[in-house]
C-alpha atoms as a PDB file:
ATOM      1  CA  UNK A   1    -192.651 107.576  58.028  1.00  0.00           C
ATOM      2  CA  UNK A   2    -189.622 108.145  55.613  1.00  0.00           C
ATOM      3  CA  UNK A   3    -186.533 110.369  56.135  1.00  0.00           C
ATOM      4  CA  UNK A   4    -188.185 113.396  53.833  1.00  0.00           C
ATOM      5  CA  UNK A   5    -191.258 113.404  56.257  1.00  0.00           C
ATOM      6  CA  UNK A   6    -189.440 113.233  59.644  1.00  0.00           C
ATOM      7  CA  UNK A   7    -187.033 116.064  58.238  1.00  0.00           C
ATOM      8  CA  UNK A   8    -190.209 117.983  57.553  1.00  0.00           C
ATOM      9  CA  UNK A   9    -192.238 117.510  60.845  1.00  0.00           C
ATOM     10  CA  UNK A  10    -188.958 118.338  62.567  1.00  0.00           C
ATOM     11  CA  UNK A  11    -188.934 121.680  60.992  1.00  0.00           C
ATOM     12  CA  UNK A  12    -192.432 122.396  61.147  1.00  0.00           C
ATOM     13  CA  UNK A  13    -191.182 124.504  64.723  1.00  0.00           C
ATOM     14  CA  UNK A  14    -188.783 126.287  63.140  1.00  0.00           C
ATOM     15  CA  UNK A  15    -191.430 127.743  60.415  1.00  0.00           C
ATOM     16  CA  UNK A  16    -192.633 130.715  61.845  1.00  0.00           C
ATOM     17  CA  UNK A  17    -192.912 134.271  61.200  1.00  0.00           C
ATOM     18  CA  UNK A  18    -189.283 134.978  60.109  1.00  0.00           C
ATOM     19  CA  UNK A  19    -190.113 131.685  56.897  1.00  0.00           C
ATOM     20  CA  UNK A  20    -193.263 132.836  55.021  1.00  0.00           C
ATOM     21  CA  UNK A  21    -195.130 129.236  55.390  1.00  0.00           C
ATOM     22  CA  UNK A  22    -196.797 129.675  51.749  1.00  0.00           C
ATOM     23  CA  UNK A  23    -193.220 129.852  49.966  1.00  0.00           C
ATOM     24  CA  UNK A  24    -192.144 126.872  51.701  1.00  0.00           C
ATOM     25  CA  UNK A  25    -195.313 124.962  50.665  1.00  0.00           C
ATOM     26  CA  UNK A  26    -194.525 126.035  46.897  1.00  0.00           C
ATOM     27  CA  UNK A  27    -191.332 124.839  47.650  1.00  0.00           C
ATOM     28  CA  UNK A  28    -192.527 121.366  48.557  1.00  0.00           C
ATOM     29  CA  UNK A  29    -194.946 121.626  45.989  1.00  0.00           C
ATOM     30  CA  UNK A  30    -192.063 121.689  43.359  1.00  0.00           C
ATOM     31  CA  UNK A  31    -190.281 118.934  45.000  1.00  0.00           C
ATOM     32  CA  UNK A  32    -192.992 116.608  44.867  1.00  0.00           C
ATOM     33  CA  UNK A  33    -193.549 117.352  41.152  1.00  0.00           C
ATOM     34  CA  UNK A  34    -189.756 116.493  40.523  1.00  0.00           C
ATOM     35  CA  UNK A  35    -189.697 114.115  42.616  1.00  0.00           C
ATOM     36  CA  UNK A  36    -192.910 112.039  41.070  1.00  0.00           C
ATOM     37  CA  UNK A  37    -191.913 112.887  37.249  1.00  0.00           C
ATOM     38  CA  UNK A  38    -188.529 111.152  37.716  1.00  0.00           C
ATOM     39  CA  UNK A  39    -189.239 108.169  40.307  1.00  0.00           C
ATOM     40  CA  UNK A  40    -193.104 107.632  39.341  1.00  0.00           C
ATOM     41  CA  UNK A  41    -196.471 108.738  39.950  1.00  0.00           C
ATOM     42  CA  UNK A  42    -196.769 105.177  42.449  1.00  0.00           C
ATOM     43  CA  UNK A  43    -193.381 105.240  43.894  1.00  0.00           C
ATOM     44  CA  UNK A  44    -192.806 105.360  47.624  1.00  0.00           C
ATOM     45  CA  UNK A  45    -190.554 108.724  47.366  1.00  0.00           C
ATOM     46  CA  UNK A  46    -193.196 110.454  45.157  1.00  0.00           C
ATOM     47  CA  UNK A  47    -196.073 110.081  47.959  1.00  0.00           C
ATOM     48  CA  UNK A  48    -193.596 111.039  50.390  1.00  0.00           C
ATOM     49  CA  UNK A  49    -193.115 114.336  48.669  1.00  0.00           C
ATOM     50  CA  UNK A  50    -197.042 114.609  48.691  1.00  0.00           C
ATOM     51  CA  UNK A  51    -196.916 114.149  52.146  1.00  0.00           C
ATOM     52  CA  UNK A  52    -195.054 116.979  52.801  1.00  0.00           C
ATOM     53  CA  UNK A  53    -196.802 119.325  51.089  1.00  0.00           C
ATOM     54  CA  UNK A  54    -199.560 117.860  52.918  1.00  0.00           C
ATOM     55  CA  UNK A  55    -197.912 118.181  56.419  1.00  0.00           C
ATOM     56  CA  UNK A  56    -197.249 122.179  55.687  1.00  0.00           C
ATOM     57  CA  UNK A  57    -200.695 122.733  54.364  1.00  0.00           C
ATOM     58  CA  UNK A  58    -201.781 121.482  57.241  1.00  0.00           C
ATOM     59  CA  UNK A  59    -199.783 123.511  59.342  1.00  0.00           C
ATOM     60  CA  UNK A  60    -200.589 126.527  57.595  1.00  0.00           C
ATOM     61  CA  UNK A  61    -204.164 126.069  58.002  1.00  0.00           C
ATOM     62  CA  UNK A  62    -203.374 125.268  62.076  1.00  0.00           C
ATOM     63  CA  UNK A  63    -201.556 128.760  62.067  1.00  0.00           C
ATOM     64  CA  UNK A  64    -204.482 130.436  60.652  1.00  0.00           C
ATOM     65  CA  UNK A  65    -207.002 129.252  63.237  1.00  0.00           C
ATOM     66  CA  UNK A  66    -204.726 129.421  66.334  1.00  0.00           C
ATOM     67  CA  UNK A  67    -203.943 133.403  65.432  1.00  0.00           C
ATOM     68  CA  UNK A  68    -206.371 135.758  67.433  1.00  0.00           C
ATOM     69  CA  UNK A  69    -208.217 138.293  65.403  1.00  0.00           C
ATOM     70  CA  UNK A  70    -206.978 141.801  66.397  1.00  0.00           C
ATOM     71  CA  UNK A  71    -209.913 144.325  67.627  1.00  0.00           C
ATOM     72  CA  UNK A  72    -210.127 147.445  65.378  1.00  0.00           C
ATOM     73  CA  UNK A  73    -208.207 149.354  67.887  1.00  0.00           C
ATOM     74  CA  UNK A  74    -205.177 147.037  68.244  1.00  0.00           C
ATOM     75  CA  UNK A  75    -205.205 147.409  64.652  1.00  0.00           C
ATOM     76  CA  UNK A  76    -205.297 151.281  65.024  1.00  0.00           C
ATOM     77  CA  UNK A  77    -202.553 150.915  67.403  1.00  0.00           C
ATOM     78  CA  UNK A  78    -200.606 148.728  64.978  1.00  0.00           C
ATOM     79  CA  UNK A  79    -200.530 151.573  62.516  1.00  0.00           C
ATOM     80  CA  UNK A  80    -200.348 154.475  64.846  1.00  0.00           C
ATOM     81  CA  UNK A  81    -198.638 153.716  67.918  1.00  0.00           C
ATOM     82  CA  UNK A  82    -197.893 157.571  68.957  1.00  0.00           C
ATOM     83  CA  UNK A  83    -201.733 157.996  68.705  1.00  0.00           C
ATOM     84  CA  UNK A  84    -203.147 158.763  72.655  1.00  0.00           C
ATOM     85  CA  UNK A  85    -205.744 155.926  72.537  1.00  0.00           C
ATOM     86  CA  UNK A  86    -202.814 153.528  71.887  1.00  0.00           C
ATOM     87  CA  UNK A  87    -200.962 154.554  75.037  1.00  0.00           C
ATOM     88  CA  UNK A  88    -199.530 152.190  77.948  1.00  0.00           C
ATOM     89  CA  UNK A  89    -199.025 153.637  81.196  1.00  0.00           C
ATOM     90  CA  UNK A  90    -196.830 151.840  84.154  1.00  0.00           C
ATOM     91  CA  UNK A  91    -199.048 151.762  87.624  1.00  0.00           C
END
């Protein structure tokens, strides 16, 4: 595993909901096309950039499965939070 990978698995817990996942894909996505149009389609560094973009894809898709899907009231509440169905009481 090269430097550019580590540095990306190691960060991989800091992306969360505060760093929109899909704009740091694009991100990586750019890098890798740099990175392959100036070292080489076959170089080591250009299939390290892949890699990357292949580490946060799949980390995007993880995200996606390992997010509950909200009921239709918890996304009732979501919108209206005042509403008397949404209410929490203390016992």
């Amino acid at each position: 595993m090269n430097t550019r990978t580590t540095q990306l698995l190691g960060g991989l817990s800091q992306v969360s909901e505060n760093e929109n996942i899909q704009e740091r894909i694009q991100e990586e996505l750019a890098q890798a096309r740099a990175v392959c149009s100036t070292e080489g389609a076959t170089s080591g560094e250009c299939a390290a950039a892949w890699d990357a973009v292949e580490e946060l894809q799949a980390e995007a898709s993880h995200q996606k499965q390992t997010q509950p899907t909200k009921t239709s009231l918890e996304r009732y509440c979501d919108d209206n939070p005042e509403a008397a169905e949404c209410r929490l009481y203390d016992d």
